[in-house]
C-alpha atoms as a PDB file:
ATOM      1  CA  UNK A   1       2.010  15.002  30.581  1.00  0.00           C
ATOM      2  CA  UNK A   2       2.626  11.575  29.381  1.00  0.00           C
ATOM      3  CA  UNK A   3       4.122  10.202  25.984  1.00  0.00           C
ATOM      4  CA  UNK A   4       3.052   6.620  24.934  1.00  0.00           C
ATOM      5  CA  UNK A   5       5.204   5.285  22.400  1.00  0.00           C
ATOM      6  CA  UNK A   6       4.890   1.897  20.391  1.00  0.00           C
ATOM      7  CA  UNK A   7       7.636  -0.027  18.797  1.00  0.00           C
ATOM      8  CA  UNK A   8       8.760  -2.679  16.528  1.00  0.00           C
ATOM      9  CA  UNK A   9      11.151  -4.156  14.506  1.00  0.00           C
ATOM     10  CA  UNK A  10      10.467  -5.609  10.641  1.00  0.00           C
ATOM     11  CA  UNK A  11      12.788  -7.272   7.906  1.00  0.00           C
ATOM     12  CA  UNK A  12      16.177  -8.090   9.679  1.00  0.00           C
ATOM     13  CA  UNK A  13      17.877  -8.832   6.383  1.00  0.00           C
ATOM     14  CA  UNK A  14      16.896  -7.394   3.241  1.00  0.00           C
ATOM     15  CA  UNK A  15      18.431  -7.561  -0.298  1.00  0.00           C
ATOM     16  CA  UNK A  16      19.367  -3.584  -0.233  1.00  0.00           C
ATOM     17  CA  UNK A  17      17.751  -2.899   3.577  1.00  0.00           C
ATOM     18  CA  UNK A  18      17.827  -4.143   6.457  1.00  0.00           C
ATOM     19  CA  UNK A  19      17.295  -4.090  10.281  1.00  0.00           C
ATOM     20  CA  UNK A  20      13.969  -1.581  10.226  1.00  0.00           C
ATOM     21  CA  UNK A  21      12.470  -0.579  13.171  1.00  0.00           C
ATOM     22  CA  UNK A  22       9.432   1.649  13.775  1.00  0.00           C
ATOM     23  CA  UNK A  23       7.673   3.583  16.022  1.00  0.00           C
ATOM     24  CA  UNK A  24       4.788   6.406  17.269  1.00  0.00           C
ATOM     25  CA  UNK A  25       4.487   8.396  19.540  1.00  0.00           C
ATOM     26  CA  UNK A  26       1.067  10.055  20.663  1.00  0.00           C
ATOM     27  CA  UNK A  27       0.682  12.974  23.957  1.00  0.00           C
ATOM     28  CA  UNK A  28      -1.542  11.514  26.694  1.00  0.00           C
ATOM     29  CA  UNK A  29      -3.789  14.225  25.959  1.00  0.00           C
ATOM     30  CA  UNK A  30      -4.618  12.983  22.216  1.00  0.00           C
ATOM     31  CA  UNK A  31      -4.311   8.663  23.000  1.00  0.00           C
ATOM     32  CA  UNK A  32      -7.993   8.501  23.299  1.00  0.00           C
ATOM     33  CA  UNK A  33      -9.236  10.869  20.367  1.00  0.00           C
ATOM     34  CA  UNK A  34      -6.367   9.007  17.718  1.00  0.00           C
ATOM     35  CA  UNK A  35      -7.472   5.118  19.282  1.00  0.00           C
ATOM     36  CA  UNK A  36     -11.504   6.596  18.644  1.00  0.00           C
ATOM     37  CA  UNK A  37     -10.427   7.442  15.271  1.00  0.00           C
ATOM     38  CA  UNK A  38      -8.403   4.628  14.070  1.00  0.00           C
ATOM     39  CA  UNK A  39     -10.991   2.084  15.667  1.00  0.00           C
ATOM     40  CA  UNK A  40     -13.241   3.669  13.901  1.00  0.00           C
ATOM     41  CA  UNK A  41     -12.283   3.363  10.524  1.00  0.00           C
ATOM     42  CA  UNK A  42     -11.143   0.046  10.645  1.00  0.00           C
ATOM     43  CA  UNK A  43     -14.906  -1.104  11.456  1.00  0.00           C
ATOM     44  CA  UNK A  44     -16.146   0.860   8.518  1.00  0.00           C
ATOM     45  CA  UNK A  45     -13.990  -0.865   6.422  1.00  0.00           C
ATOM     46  CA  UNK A  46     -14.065  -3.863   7.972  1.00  0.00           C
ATOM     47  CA  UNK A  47     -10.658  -4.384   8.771  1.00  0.00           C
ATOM     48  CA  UNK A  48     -12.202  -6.232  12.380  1.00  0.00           C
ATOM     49  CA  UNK A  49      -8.791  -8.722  12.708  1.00  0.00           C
ATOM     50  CA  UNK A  50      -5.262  -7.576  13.203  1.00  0.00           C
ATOM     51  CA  UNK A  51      -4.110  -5.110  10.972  1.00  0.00           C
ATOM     52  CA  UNK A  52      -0.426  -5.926   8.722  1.00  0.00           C
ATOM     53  CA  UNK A  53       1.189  -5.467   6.371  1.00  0.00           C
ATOM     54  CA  UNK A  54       1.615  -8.855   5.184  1.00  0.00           C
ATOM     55  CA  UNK A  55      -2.701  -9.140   5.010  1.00  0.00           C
ATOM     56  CA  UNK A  56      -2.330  -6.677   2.043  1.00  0.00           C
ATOM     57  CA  UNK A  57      -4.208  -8.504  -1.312  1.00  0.00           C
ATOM     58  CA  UNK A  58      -6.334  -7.261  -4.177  1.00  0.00           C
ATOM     59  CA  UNK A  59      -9.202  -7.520  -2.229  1.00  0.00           C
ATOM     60  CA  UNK A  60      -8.587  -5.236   0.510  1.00  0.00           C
ATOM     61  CA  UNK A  61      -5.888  -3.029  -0.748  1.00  0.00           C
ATOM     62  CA  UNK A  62      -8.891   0.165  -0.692  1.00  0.00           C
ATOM     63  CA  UNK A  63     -10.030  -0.330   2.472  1.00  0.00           C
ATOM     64  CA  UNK A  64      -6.176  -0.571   3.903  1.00  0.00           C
ATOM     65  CA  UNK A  65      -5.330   2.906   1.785  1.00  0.00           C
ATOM     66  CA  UNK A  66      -9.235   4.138   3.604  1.00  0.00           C
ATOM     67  CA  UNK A  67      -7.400   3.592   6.803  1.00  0.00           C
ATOM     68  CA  UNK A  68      -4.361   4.728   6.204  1.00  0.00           C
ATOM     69  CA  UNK A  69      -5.208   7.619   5.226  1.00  0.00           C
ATOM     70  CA  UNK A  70      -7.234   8.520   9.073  1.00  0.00           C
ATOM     71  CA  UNK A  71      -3.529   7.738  10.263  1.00  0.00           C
ATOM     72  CA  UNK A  72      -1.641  10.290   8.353  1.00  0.00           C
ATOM     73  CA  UNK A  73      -3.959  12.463   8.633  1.00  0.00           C
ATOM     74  CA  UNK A  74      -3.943  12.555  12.261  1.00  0.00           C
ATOM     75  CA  UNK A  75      -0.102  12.978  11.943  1.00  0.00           C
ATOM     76  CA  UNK A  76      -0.987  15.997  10.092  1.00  0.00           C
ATOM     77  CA  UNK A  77      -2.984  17.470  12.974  1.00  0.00           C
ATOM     78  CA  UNK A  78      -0.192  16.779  15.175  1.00  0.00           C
ATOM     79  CA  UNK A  79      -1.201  14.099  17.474  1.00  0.00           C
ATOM     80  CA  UNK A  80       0.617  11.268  15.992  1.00  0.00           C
ATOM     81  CA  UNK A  81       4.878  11.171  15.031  1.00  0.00           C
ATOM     82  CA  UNK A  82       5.623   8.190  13.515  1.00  0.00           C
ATOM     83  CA  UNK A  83       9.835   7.517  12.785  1.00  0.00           C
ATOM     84  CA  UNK A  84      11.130   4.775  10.647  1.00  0.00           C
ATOM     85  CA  UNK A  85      14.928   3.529  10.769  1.00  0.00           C
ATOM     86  CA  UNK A  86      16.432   0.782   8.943  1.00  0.00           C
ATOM     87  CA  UNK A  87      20.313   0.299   7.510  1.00  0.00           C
ATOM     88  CA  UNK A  88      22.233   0.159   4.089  1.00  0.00           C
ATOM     89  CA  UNK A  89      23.585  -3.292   3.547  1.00  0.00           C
ATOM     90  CA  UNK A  90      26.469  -1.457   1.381  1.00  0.00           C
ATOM     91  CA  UNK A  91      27.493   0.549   4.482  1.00  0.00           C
ATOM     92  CA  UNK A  92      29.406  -2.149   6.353  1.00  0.00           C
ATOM     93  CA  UNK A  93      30.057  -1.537  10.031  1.00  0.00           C
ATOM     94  CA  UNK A  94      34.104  -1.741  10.848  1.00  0.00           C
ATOM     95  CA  UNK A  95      35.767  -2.848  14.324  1.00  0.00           C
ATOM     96  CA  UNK A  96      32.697  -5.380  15.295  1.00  0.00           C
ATOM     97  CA  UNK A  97      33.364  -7.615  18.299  1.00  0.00           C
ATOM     98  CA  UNK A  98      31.363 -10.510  18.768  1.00  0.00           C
ATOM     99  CA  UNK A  99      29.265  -8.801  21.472  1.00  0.00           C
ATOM    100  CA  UNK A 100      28.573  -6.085  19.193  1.00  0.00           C
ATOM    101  CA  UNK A 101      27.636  -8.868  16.216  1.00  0.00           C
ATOM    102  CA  UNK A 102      25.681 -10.551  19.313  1.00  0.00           C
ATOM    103  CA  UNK A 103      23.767  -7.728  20.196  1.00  0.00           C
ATOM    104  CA  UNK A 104      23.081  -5.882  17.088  1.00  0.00           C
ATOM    105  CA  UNK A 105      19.395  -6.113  17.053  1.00  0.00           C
ATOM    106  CA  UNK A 106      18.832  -4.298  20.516  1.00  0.00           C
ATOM    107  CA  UNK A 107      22.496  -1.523  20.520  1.00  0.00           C
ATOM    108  CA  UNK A 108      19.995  -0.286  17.134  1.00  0.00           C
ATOM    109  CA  UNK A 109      16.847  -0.881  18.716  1.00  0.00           C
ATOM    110  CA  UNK A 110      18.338   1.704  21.897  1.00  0.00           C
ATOM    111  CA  UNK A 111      19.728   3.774  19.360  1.00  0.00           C
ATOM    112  CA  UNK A 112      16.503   4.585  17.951  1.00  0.00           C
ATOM    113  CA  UNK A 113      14.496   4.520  20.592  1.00  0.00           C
ATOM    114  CA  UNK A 114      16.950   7.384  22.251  1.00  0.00           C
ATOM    115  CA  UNK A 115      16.920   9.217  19.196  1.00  0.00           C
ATOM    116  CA  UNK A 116      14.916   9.317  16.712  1.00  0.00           C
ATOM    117  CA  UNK A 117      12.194  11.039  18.221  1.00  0.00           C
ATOM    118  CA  UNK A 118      14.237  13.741  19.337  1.00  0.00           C
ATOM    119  CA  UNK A 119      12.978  13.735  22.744  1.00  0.00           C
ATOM    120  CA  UNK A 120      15.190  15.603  24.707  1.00  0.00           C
ATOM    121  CA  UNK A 121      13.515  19.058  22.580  1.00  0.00           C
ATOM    122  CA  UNK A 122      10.180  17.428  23.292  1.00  0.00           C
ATOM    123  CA  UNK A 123       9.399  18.806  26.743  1.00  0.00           C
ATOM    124  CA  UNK A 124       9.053  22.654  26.496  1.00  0.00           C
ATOM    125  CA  UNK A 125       6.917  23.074  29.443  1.00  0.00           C
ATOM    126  CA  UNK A 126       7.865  25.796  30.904  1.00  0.00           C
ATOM    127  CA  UNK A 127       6.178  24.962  34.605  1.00  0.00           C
ATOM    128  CA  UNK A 128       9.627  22.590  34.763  1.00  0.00           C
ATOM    129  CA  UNK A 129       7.073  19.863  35.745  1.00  0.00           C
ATOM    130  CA  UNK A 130       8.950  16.395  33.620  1.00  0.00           C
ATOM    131  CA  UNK A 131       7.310  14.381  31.282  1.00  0.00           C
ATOM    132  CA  UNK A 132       6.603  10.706  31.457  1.00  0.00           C
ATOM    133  CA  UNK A 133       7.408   7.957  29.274  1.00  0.00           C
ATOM    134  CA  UNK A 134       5.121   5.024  28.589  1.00  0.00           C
ATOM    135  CA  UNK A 135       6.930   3.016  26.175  1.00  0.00           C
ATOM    136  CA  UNK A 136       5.784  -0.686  24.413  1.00  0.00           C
ATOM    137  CA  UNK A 137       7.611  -2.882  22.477  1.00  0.00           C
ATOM    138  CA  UNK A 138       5.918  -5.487  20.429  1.00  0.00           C
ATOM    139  CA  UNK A 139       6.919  -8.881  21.878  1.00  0.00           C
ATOM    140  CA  UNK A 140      10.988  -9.130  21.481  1.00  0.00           C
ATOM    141  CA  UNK A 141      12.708 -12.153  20.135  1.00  0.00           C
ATOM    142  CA  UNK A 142      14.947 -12.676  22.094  1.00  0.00           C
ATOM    143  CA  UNK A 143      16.012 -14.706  26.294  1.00  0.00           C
ATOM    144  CA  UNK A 144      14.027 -13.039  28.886  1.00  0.00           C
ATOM    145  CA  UNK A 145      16.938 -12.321  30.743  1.00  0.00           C
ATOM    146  CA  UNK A 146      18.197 -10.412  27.476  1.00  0.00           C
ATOM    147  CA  UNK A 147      15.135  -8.667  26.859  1.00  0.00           C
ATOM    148  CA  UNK A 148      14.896  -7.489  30.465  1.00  0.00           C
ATOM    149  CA  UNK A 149      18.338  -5.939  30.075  1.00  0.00           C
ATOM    150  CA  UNK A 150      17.311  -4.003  27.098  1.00  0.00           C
ATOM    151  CA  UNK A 151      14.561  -3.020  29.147  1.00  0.00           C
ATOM    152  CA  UNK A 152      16.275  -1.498  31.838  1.00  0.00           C
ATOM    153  CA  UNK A 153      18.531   0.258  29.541  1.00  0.00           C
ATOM    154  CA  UNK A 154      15.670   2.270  28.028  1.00  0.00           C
ATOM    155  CA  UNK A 155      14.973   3.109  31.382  1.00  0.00           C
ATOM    156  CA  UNK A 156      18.435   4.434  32.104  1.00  0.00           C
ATOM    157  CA  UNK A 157      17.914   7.013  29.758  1.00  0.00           C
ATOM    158  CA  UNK A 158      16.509   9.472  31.824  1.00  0.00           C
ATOM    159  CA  UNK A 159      19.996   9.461  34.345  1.00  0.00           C
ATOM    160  CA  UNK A 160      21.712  10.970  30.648  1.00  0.00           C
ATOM    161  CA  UNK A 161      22.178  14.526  31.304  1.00  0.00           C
ATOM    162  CA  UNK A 162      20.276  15.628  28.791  1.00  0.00           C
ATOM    163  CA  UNK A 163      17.314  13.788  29.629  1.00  0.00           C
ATOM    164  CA  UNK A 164      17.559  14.938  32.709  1.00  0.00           C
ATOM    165  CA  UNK A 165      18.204  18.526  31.253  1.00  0.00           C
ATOM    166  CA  UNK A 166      14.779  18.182  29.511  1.00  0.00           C
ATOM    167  CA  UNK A 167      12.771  16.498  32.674  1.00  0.00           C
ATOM    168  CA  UNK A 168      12.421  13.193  30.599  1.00  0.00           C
ATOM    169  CA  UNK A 169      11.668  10.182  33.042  1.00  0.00           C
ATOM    170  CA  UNK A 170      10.037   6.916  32.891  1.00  0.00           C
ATOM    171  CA  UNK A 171       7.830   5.722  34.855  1.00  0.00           C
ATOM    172  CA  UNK A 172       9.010   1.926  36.253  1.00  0.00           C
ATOM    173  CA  UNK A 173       6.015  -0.534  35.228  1.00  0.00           C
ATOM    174  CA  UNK A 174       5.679   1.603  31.678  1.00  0.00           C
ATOM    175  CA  UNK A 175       8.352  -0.255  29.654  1.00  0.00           C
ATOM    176  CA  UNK A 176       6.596  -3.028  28.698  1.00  0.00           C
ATOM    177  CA  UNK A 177       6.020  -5.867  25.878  1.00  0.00           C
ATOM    178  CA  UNK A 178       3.098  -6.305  23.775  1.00  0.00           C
ATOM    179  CA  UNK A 179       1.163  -7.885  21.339  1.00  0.00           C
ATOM    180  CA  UNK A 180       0.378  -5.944  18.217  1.00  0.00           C
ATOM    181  CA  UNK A 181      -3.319  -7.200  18.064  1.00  0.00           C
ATOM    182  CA  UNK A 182      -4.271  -5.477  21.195  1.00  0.00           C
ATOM    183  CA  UNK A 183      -2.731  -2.148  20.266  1.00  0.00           C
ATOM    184  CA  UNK A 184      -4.192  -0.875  17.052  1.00  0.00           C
ATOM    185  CA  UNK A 185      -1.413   2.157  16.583  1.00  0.00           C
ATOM    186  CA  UNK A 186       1.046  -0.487  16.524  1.00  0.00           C
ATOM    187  CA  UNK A 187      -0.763  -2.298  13.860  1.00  0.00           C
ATOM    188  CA  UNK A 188      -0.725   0.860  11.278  1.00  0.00           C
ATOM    189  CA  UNK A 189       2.604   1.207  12.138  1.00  0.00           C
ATOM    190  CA  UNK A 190       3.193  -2.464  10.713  1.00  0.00           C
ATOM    191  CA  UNK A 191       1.424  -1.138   8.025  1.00  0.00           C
ATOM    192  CA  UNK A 192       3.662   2.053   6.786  1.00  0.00           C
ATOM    193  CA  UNK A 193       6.567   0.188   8.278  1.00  0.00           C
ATOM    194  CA  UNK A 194       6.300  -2.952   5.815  1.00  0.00           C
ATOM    195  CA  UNK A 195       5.557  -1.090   3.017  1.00  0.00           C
ATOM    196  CA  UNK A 196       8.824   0.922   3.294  1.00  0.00           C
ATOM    197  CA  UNK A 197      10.988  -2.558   3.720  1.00  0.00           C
ATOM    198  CA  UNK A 198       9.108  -3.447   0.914  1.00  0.00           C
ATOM    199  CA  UNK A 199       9.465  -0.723  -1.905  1.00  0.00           C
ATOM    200  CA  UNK A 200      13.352  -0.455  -0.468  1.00  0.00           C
ATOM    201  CA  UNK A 201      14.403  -3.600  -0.944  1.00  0.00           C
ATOM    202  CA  UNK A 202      12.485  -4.155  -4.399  1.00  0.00           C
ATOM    203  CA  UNK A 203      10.094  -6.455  -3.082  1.00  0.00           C
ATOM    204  CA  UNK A 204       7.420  -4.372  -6.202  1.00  0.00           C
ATOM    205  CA  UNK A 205       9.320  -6.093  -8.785  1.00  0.00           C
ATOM    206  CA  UNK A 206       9.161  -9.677  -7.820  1.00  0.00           C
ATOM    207  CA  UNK A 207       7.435 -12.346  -9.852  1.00  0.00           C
ATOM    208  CA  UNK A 208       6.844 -15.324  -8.873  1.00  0.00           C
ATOM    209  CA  UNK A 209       8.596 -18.978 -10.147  1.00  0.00           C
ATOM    210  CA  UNK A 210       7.402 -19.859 -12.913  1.00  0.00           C
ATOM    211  CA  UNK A 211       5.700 -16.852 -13.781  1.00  0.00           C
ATOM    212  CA  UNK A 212       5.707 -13.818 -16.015  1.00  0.00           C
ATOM    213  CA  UNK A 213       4.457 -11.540 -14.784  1.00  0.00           C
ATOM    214  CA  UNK A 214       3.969 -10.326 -10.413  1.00  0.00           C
ATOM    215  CA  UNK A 215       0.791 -11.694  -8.915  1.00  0.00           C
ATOM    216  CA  UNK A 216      -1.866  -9.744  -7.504  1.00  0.00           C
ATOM    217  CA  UNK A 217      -0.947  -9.366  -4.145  1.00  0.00           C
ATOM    218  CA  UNK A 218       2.578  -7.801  -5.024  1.00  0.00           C
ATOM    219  CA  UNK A 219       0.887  -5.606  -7.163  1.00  0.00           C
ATOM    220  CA  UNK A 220      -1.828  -4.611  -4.489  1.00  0.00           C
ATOM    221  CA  UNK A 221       1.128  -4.045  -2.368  1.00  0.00           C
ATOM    222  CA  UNK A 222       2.651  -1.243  -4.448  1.00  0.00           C
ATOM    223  CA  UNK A 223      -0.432   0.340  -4.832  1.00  0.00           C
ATOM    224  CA  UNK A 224      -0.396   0.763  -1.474  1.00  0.00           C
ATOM    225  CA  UNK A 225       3.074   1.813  -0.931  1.00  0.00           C
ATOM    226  CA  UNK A 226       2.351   4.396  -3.633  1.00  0.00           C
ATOM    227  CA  UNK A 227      -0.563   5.712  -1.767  1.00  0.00           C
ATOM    228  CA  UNK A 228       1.425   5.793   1.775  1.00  0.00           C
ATOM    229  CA  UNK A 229       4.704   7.588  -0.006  1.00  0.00           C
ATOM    230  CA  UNK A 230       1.844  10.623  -1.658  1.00  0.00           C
ATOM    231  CA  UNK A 231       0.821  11.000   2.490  1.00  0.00           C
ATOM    232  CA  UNK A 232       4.445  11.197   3.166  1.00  0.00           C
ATOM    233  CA  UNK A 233       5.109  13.795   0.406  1.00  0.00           C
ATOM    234  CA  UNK A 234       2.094  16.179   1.670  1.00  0.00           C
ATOM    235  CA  UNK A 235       4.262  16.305   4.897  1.00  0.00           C
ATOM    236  CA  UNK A 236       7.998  16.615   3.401  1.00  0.00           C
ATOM    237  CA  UNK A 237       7.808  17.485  -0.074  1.00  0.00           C
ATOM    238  CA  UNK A 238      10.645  15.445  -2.496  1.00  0.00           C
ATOM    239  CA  UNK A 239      10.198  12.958   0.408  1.00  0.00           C
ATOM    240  CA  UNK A 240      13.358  10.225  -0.246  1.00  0.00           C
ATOM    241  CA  UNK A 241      12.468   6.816   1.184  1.00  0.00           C
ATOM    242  CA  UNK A 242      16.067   5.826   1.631  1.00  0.00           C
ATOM    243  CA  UNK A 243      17.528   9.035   2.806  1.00  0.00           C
ATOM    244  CA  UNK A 244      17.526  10.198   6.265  1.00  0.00           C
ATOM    245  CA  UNK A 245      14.965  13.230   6.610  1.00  0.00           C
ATOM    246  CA  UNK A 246      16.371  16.701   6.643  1.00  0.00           C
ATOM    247  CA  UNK A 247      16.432  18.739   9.495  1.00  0.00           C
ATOM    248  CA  UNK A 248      15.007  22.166   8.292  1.00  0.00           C
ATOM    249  CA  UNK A 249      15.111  23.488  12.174  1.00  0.00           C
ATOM    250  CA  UNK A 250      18.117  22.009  13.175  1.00  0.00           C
ATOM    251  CA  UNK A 251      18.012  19.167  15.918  1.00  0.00           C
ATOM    252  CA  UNK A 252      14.485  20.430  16.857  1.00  0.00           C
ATOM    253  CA  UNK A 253      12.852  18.387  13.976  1.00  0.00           C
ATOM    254  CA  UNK A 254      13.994  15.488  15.197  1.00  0.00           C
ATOM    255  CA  UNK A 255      10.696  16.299  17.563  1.00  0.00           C
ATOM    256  CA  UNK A 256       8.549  18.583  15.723  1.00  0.00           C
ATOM    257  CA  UNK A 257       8.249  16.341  12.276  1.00  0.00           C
ATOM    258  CA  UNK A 258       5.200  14.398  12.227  1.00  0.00           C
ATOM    259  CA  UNK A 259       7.087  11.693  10.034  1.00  0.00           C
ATOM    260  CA  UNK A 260      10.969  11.166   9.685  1.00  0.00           C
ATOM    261  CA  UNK A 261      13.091   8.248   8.393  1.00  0.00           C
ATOM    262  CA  UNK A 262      17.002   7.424   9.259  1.00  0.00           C
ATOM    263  CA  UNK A 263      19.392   5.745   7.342  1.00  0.00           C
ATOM    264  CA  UNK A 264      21.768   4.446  10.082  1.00  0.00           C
ATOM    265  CA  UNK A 265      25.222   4.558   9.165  1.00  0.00           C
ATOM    266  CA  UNK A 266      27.616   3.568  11.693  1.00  0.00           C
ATOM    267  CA  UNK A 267      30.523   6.071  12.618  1.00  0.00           C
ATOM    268  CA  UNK A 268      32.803   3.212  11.644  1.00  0.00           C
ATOM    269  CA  UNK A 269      32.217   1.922   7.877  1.00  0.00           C
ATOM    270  CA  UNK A 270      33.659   1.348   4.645  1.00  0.00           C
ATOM    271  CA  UNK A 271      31.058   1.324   1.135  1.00  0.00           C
ATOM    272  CA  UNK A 272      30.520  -1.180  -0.480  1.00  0.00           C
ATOM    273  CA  UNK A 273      28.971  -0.825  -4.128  1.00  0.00           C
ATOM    274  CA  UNK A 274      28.199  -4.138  -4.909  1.00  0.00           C
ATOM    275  CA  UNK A 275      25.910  -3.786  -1.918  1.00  0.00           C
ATOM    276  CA  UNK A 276      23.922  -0.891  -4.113  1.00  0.00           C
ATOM    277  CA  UNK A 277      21.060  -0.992  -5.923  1.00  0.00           C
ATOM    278  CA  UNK A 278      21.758  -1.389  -9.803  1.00  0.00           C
ATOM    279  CA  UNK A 279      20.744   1.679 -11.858  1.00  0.00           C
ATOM    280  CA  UNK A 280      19.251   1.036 -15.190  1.00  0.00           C
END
C-alpha cells in the first residue's frame, strides 16, 4: 500500500491569517479512479488550463463550484483527505531566535506534514507489511540546498518511533517537487485552499479604489467560498473555518476525517487583540 500526498503553501501574510498550507492525501488503490474523475469534469466544464484559485471570475464561477463539487464528493466516499493549516496573526510566537524567524516557513511546513494527517493511526494492516509514502510538494521557494534539507527531514520521519511503531516509511526518490499544472489534485487543492485564506482574512469584503461597491470577481469568489464551506458542513456539521477541527474519536480523526483544518498556535505565545478580527 502506498499513500501519495500533495502539498502547498498559500498567503504567507494575511490581515487576520497567515502562513496556510494544504494538502491530500489519496491510497494507491483509489489515485487512478479520483485523477479519472477529476479529469473528467474539468473537460466537461471546460476548465482545460491550470486550475486556481486566483482564475475564479463571474464567468466561470459555475463550472469551478461543478468541479468542486466531484472533489468533495470523492472525499465523501473516502478516497480523498484533504487538511488545511494556517496561523492567527494575534497569537504571537514567544522565545524566537533568528533561525527559528529564518526558517519559519519550512519548521510549519514539517509540522504539518508530520501531523496533520494523523498518519501514524493510518496503517492498520494487520499483515504488519508498512506503508509507503509518496509525497510532492509544489515547487518550494526557497535555495536548493535549503529545500533539499527540508526534504530529507520529511524523510527522517519514519526513524520517529512512532512511525516506525505504525510501519510508516518513505520510499527515497518519492519526496519530490512539482508543478501544480501537471498534478490536477494539487490544483483543487489551490482551489479550497485559497478560498479559505480568502473568506479568513476578509478578502469578501474588499472594494476596490475608487469604488463603491466589490467588483465581480470578489463577488464570484464568495460565491464560491460559500459553496465549498456547504461541502465542508455535509462532512462536519457547525463546520468553523478558523477553528481547529474537533476530534470526535480522539487522535484517530486526525486520520479518519475526510477534511480537517488547524489553527496552529505555538506552545509559546502571548494574545494579542488588536490582532483580532473586529466584531460589529
Amino acid at each position: 500500500m502506498e499513500y501519495f500526498i500533495w502539498c502547498d503553501e498559500s498567503v504567507k501574510k494575511g490581515q487576520y491569517f497567515s502562513n496556510f498550507y494544504g494538502g491530500v492525501l489519496v491510497k494507491s488503490k483509489d489515485l487512478k479512479y479520483v485523477q479519472k474523475k477529476l479529469t473528467e469534469v474539468r473537460v466537461a466544464q471546460g476548465l482545460l488550463n491550470e486550475i486556481k484559485w486566483q482564475k475564479v471570475t463571474e464567468h466561470y464561477v459555475d463550472k469551478y463550484i461543478n468541479a468542486i463539487d466531484v472533489f468533495f464528493d470523492l472525499m465523501e466516499q473516502g478516497k480523498v483527505k484533504m487538511r488545511v493549516m494556517f496561523t492567527q496573526n494575534s497569537n504571537k510566537p514567544l522565545n524566537l531566535s533568528n533561525q527559528h524567524l529564518e526558517d519559519e516557513y519550512f519548521i510549519l511546513y514539517y509540522q504539518f506534514f508530520k501531523h496533520a494527517f494523523g498518519l501514524i493511526n493510518s496503517n492498520d494492516n494487520e499483515s504488519g507489511k508498512p506503508v509507503y509514502i509518496r509525497a510532492y510538494f509544489d515547487t518550494l521557494p526557497d535555495k536548493i540546498e535549503k529545500n533539499n534539507r527540508f526534504k530529507e527531514f520529511i524523510k527522517g520521519l519514519e526513524r520517529e518511533q512512532n512511525f516506525q511503531l505504525s510501519k510508516i516509511k518513505f520510499r527515497k526518490d518519492a519526496i519530490a517537487e512539482v508543478r501544480s499544472h501537471e498534478h490536477v489534485l494539487l490544483q483543487f487543492m489551490d482551489v479550497v485552499l485559497g478560498a479559505m485564506a480568502f473568506r479568513l482574512n476578509d478578502l469578501h469584503k474588499e472594494i476596490p479604489e475608487g469604488k463603491k461597491r466589490r467588483g465581480k470577481r470578489t463577488k464570484a469568489k464568495e460565491k464560491l467560498y460559500k459553496h465549498i464551506l456547504t461541502r465542508i458542513r455535509k462532512i462536519h456539521k457547525g463546520f468553523n473555518i478558523g477553528k481547529s477541527t474537533g476530534k470526535k474519536v480522539g487522535m484517530e480523526s486526525l486520520w479518519l476525517d475526510a477534511y480537517r483544518h488547524w489553527n496552529f498556535i505555538p506552545k509559546e505565545h502571548e494574545v494579542d487583540n488588536t490582532l483580532h478580527k473586529q466584531k460589529k
